[in-house]
Protein backbone atom coordinates (compact mmCIF):
# COMPACT_ATOMS: atom_id res chain seq x y z
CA UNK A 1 -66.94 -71.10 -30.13
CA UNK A 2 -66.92 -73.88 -32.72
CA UNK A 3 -67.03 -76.56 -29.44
CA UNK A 4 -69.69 -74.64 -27.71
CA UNK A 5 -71.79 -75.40 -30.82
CA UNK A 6 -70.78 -79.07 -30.71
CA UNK A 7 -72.24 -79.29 -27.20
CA UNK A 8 -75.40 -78.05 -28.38
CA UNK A 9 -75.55 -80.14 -31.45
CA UNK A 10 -74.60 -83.39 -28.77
CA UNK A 11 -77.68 -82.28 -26.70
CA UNK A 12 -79.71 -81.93 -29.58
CA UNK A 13 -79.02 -85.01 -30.71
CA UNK A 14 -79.83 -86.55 -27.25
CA UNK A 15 -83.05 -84.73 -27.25
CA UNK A 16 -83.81 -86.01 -30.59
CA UNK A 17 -82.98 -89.49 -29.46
CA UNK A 18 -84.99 -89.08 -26.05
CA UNK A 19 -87.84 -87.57 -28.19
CA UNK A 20 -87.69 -89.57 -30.81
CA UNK A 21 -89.93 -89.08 -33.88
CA UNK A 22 -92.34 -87.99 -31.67
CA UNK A 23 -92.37 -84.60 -33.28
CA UNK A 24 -91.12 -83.40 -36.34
CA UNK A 25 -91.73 -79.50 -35.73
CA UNK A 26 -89.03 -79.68 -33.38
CA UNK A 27 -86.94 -81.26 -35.09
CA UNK A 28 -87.13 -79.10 -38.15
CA UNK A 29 -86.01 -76.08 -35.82
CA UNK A 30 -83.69 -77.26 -34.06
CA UNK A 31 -81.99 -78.06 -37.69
CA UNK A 32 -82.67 -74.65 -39.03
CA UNK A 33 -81.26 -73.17 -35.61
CA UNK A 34 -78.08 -75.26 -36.36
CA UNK A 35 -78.38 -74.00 -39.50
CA UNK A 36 -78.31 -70.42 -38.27
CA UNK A 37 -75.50 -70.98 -35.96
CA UNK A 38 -73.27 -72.60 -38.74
CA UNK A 39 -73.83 -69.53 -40.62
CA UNK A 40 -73.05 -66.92 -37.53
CA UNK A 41 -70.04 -69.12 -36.54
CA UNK A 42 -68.47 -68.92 -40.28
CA UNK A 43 -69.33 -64.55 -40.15
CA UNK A 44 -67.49 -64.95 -36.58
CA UNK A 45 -64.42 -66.86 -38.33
CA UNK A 46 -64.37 -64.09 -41.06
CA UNK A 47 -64.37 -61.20 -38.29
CA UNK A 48 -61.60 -63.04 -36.64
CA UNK A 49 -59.24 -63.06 -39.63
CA UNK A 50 -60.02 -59.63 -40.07
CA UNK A 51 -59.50 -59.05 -36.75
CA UNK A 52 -56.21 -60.44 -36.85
CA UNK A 53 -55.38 -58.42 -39.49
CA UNK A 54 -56.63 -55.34 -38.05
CA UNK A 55 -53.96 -56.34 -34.97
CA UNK A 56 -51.37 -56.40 -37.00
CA UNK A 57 -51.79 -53.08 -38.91
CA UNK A 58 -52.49 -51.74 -35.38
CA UNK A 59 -49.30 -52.94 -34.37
CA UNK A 60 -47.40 -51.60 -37.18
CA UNK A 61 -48.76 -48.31 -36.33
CA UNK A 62 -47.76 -48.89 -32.65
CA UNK A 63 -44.47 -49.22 -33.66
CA UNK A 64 -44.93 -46.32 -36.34
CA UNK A 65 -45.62 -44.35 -33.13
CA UNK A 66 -43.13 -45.30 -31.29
CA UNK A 67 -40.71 -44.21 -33.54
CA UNK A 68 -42.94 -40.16 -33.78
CA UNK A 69 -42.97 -40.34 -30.48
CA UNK A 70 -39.15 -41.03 -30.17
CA UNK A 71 -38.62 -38.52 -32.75
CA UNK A 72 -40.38 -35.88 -30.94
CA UNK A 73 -38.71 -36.20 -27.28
CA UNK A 74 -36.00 -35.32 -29.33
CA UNK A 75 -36.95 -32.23 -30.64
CA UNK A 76 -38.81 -31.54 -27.40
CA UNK A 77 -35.29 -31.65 -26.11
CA UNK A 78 -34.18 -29.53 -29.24
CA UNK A 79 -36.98 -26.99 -28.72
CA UNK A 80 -36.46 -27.00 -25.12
CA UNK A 81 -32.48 -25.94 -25.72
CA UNK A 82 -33.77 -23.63 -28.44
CA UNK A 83 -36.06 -22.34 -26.06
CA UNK A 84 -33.36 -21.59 -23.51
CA UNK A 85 -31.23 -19.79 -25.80
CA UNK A 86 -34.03 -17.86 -26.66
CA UNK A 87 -35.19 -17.10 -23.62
CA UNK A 88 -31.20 -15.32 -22.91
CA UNK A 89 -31.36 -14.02 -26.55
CA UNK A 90 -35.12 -12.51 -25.43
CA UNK A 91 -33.82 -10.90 -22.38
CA UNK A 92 -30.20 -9.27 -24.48
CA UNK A 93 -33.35 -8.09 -27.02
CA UNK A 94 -35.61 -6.40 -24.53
CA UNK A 95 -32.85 -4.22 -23.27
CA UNK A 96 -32.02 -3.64 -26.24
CA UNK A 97 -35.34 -2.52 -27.01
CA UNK A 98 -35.25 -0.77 -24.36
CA UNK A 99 -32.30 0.88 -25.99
CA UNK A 100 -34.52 1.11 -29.32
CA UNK A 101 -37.05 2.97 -27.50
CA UNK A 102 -34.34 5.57 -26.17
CA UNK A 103 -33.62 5.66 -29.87
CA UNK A 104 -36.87 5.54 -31.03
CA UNK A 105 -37.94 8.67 -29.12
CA UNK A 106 -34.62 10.50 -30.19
CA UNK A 107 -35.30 10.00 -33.51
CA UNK A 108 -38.90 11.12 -33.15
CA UNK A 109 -37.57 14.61 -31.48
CA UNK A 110 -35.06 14.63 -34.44
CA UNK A 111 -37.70 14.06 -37.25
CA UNK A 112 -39.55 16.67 -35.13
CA UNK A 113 -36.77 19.36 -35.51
CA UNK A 114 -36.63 18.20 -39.09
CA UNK A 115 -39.61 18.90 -39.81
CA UNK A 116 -39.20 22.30 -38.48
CA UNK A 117 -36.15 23.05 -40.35
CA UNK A 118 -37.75 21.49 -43.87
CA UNK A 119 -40.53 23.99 -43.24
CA UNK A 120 -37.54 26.98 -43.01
CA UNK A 121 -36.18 25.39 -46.08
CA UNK A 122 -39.84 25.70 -47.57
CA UNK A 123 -39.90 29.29 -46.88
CA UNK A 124 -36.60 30.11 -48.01
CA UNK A 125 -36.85 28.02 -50.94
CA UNK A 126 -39.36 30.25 -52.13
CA UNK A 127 -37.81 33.13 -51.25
CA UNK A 128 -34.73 31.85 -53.24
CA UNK A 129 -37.06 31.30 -56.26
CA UNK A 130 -38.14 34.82 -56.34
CA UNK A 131 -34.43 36.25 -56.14
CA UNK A 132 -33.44 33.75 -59.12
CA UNK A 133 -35.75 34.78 -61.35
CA UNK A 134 -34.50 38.05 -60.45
CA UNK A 135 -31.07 36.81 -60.93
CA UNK A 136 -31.96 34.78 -64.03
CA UNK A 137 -32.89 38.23 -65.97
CA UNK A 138 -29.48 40.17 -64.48
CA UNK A 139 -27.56 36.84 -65.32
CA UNK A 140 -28.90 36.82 -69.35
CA UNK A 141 -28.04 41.01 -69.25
CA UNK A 142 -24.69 39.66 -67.82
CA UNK A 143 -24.25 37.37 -70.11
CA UNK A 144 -24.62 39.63 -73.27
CA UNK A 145 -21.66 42.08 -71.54
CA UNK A 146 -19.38 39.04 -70.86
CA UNK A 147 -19.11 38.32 -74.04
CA UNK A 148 -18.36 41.77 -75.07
CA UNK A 149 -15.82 41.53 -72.69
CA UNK A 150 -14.09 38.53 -73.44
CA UNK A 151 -13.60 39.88 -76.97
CA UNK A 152 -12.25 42.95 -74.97
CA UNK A 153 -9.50 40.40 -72.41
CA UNK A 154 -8.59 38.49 -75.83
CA UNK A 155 -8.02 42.20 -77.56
CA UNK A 156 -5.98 43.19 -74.49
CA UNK A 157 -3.87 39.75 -74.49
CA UNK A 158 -3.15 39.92 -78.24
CA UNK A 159 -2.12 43.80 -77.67
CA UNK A 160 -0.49 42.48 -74.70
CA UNK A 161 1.45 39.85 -76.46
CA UNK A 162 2.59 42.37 -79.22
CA UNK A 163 3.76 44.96 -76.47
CA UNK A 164 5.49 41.79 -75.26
CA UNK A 165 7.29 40.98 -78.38
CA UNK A 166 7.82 44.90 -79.16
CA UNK A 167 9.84 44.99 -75.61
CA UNK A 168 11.46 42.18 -76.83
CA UNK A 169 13.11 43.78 -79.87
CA UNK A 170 13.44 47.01 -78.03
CA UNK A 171 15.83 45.33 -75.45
CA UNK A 172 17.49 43.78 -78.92
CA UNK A 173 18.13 46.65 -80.31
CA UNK A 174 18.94 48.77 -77.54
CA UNK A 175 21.52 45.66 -76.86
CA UNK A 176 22.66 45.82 -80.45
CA UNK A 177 23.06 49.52 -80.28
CA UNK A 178 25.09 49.63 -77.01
CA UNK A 179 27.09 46.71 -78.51
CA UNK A 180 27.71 48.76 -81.79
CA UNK A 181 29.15 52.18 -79.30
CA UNK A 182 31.21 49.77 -77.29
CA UNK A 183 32.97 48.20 -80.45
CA UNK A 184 32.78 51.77 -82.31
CA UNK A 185 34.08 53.55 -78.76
CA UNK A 186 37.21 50.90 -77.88
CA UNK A 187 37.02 47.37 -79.71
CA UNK A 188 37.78 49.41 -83.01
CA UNK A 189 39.35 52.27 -81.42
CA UNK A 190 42.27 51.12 -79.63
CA UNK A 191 43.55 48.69 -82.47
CA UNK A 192 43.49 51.61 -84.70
CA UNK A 193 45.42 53.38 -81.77
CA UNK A 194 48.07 50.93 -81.84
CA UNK A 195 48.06 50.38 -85.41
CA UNK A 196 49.04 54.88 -85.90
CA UNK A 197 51.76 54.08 -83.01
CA UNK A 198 53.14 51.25 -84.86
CA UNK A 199 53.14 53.38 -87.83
CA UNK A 200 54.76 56.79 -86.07
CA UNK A 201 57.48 54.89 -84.67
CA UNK A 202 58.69 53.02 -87.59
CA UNK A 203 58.16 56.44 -89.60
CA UNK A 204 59.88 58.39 -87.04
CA UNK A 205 62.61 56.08 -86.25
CA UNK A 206 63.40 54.43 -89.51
CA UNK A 207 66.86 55.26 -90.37
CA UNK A 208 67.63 54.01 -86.95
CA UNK A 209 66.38 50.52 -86.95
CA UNK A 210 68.21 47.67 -88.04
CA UNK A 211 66.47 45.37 -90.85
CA UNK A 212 65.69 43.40 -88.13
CA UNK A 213 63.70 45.47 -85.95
CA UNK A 214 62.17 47.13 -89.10
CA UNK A 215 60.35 43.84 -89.99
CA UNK A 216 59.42 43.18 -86.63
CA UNK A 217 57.33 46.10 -86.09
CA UNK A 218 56.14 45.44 -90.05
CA UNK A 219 54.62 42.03 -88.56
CA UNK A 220 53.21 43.62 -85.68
CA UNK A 221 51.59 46.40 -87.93
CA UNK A 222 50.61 43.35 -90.57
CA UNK A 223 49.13 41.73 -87.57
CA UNK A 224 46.96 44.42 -86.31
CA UNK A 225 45.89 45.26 -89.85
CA UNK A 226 44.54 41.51 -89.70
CA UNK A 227 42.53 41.55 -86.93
CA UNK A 228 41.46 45.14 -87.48
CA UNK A 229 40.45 44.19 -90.61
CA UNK A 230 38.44 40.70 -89.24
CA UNK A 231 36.98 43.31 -86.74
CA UNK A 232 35.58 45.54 -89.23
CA UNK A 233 34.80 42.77 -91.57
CA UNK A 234 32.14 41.07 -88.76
CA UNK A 235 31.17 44.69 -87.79
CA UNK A 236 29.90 45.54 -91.10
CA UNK A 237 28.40 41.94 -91.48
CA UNK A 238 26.52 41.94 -88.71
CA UNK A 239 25.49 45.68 -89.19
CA UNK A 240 23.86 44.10 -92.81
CA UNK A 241 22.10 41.30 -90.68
CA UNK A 242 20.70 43.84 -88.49
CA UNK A 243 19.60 46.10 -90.97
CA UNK A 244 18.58 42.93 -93.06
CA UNK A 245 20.25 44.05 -96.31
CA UNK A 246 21.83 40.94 -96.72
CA UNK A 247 20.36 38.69 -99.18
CA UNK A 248 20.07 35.28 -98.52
CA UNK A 249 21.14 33.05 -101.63
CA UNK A 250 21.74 28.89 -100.80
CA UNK A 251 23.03 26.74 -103.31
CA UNK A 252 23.86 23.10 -103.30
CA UNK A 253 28.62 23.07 -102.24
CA UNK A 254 30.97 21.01 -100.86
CA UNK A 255 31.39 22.09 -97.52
CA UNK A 256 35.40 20.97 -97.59
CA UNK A 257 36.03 23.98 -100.17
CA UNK A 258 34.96 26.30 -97.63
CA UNK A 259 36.87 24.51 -94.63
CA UNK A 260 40.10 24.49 -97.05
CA UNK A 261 39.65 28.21 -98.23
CA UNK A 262 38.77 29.48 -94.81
CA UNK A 263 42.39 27.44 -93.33
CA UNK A 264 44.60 29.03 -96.47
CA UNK A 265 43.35 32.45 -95.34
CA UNK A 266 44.20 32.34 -91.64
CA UNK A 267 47.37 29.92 -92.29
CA UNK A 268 50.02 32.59 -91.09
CA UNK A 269 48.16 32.50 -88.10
CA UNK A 270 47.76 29.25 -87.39
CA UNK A 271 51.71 28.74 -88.19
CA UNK A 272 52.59 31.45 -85.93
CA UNK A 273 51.27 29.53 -83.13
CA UNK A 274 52.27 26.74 -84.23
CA UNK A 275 48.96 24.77 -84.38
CA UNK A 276 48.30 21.64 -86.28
CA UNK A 277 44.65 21.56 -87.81
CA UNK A 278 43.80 18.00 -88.67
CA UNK A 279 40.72 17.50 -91.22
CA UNK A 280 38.76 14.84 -91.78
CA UNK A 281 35.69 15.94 -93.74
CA UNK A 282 34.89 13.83 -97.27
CA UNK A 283 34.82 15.64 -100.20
CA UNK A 284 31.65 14.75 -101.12
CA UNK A 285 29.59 15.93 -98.55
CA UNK A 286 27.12 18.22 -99.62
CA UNK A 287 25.10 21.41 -97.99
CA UNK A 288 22.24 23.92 -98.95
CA UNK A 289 23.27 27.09 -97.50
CA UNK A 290 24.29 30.42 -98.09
CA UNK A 291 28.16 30.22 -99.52
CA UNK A 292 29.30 33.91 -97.63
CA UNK A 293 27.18 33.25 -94.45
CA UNK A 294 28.72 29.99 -93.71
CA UNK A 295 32.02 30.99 -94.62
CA UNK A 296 31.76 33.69 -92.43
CA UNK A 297 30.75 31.09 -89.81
CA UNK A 298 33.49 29.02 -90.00
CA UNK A 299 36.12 31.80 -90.50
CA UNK A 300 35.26 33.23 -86.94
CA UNK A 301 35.02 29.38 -85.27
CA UNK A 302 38.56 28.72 -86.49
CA UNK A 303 39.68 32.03 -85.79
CA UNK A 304 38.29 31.90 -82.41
CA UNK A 305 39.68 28.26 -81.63
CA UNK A 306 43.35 29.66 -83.16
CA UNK A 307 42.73 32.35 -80.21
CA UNK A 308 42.15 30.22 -77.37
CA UNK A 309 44.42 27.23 -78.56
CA UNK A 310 47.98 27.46 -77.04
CA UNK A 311 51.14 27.21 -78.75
CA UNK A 312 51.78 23.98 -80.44
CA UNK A 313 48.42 22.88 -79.74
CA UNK A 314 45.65 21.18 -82.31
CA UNK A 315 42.52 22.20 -83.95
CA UNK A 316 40.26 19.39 -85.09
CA UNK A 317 37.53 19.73 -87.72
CA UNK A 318 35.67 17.10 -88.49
CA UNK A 319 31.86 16.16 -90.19
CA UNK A 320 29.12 13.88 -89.37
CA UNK A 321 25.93 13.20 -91.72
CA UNK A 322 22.91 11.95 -90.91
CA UNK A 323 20.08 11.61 -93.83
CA UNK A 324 18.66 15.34 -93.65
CA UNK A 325 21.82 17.24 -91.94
CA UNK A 326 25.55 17.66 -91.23
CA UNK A 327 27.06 17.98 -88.05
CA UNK A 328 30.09 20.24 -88.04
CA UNK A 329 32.99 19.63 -85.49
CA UNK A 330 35.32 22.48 -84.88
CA UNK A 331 37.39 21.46 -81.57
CA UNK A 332 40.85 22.92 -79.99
CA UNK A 333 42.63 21.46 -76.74
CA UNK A 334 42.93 25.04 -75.60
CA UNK A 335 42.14 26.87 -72.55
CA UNK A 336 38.12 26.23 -72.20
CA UNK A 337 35.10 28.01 -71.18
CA UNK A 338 33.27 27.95 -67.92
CA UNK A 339 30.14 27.21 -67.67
CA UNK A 340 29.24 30.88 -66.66
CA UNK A 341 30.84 32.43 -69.10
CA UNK A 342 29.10 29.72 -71.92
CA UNK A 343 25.79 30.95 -71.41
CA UNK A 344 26.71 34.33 -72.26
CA UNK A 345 27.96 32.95 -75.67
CA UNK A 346 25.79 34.21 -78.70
CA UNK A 347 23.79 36.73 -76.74
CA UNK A 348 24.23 40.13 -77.74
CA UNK A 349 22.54 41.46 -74.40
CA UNK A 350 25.68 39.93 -72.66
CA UNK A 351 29.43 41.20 -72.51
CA UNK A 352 32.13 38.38 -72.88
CA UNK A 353 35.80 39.15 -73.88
CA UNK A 354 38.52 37.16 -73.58
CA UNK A 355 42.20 37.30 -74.04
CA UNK A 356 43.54 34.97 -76.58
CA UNK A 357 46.46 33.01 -75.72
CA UNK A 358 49.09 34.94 -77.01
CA UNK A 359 46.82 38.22 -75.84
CA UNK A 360 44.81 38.33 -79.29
CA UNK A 361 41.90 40.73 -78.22
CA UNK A 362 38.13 40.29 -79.30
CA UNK A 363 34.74 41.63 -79.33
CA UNK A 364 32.51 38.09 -79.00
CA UNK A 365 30.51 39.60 -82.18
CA UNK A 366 31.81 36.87 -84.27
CA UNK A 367 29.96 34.23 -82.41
CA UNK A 368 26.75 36.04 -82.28
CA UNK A 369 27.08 36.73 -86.23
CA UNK A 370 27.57 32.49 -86.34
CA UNK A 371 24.69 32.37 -84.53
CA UNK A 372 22.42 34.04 -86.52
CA UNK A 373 24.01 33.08 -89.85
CA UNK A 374 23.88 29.46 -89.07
CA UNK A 375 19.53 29.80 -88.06
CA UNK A 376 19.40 31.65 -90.98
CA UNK A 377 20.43 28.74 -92.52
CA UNK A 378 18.48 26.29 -91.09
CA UNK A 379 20.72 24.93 -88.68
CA UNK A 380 22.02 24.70 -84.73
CA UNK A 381 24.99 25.99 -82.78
CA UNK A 382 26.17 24.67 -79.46
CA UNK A 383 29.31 24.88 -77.32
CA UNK A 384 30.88 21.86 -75.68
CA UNK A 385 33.61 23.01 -73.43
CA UNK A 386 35.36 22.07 -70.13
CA UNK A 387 38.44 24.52 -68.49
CA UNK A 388 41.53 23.60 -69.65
CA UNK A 389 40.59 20.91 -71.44
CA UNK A 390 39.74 22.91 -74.64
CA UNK A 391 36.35 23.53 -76.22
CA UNK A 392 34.25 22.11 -79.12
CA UNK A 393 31.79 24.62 -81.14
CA UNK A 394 29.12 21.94 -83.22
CA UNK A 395 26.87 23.18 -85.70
CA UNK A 396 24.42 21.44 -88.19
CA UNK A 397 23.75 22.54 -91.53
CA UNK A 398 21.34 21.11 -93.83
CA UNK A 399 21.91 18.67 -97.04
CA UNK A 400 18.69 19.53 -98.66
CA UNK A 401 16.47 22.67 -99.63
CA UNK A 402 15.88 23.96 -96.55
CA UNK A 403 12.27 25.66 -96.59
């Protein structure tokens, strides 16, 4: 464009030469036209640059779109996968909703029976109100003769309780009183038997016997005196317990004085047998008890283990403290007890006799009368026994005031 104007501007200029200064008018618009066309040709250079620039933004946005458009055929191709999947995900959902519908209509007959039965409940709710106030006023008219009666059931149980016990001590003593006939009837009878035939022969026969023979049936007699005398000894101890007219009197002793009394008094028959008693007790070991109730006890425990304890054979006795009681030991390597027969010990509602080993009779009184003598005390008895292994009777007895 800037040559095009330079060809006018060269015709112009031949035109002014051809004219001349013929006319200045014309020559005064021609320069104002060039003038004009100066000024046009510098807008047109501006719009060009800014043209130019306009290109280049447009081409940045060309490219910008380009890259949209890339962008989107790619999640056209996305959408169009998507759209595939959900058209196969549509068609599993509409039979499913076909299913629903099913549902949808069997749930709407359900809601319909529903109804119906919520309206029954309705009805019989009310109905159910009216019979609980109803019940309400018998259940507070109830309520007043429950509690009469529970006073009544605890009544009864406490009267049931005492009829309980009452049986209790009725078996007891009808027990105790059968015991006391059998003992009275042939435990007491026949040694006194044998004791008046001892006595009728040797009177009788006398002048016939030799020395000899004399003192045997002397020891015999002596013998039977013994053990009728033990016999009636526990009889009329335990007749006191029973009848509770003995008194009850502990005092602080060395339990070895009784052990060593009790063994001096049944020495001949411990000799006679031949038994060895070892004791190992120290002679400062202290008890609280009743001096005649626990000699009584350990009179019939050695006694009983001199019964049972074969010829030659050993009795140990033997103590063990501990801060608030003793434990008593009296053991023999006799005979033994079965099991049986060792829950029958110290019950007075069973029968146990057993011949000693040299055929010593007894009653089993004496260990019920250790039994109760021992509790009265404030102590234990147990048996420890296997068959012919021997047996081992353990007591405890207490080192303090027993309350």
């Amino acid at each position: 464009m800037s040559q095009q104007i330079s060809s006018k501007e060269h015709k112009g200029n031949q035109s002014d030469n051809q004219v001349g200064n013929d006319t200045i008018p014309e020559y005064s618009q021609v320069e104002t036209f060039l003038k004009k066309s100066q000024e046009e040709n510098l807008k047109l250079s501006c719009r060009v640059e800014s043209l130019e620039q306009a290109q280049d933004i447009i081409f940045e946005q060309f490219k910008t779109l380009e890259l949209q458009k890339l962008e989107l055929e790619k999640q056209q191709k996305k959408l169009e996968e998507d759209s595939d999947k959900f058209r196969g995900r549509t068609i599993e959902l509409f039979g499913k909703m076909i299913d629903f519908k099913k549902a949808k209509k069997t749930i709407s007959q359900q809601n319909e029976q529903l109804e119906s039965q919520q309206k029954e409940i309705e009805e019989q709710q009310v109905l159910l109100e009216n019979s609980n106030q109803k019940f309400r006023e018998r259940t507070i008219e109830l309520f007043g003769k429950m509690i009469d009666l529970k006073k009544a059931k605890k009544t009864i149980s406490r009267q049931k309780e005492e009829i309980e016990n009452h049986r209790e001590q009725l078996k007891e003593l009808n027990a105790s009183k059968d015991k006391f006939f059998s003992i009275i009837a042939h435990d007491l009878r026949n040694p006194i038997a044998g004791f008046l035939n001892l006595t009728e022969i040797l009177t009788s026969n006398f002048d016939i016997f030799s020395e000899k023979e004399s003192k045997e049936f002397i020891e015999a007699m002596n013998q039977a005196s013994k053990q009728l005398y033990n016999l009636l000894e526990n009889l009329l101890q335990w007749s006191r317990a029973q009848t509770g007219s003995i008194t009850y009197e502990p005092r602080f002793i060395a339990i070895k004085k009784m052990v060593d009394e009790t063994i001096d008094a049944l020495m001949i028959n411990i000799e006679n047998k031949s038994i060895k008693v070892n004791l190992s007790i120290d002679d400062k070991t202290i008890v609280h008890v009743d001096e005649n109730m626990i000699t009584t006890v350990i009179r019939n425990l050695l006694s009983n283990a001199i019964k049972f304890t074969n010829a030659n054979g050993s009795i140990n006795i033997r103590c063990q403290q501990s801060d608030d009681f003793i434990e008593m030991y009296v053991a023999d390597d006799g005979v033994g007890i079965s099991k049986e027969n060792q829950e029958k010990l110290f019950r007075i509602d069973q029968s146990l006799t057993t011949e000693g080993t040299s055929s010593e009779k007894g009653t089993g009184l004496g260990l019920m009368l250790c039994k109760e003598f021992i509790e009265k005390n404030g102590g234990k008895i147990w048996i420890e026994s296997e068959i012919n292994k021997g047996s081992t009777f353990i007591f405890t007895l207490p080192k303090k005031v027993h309350v």
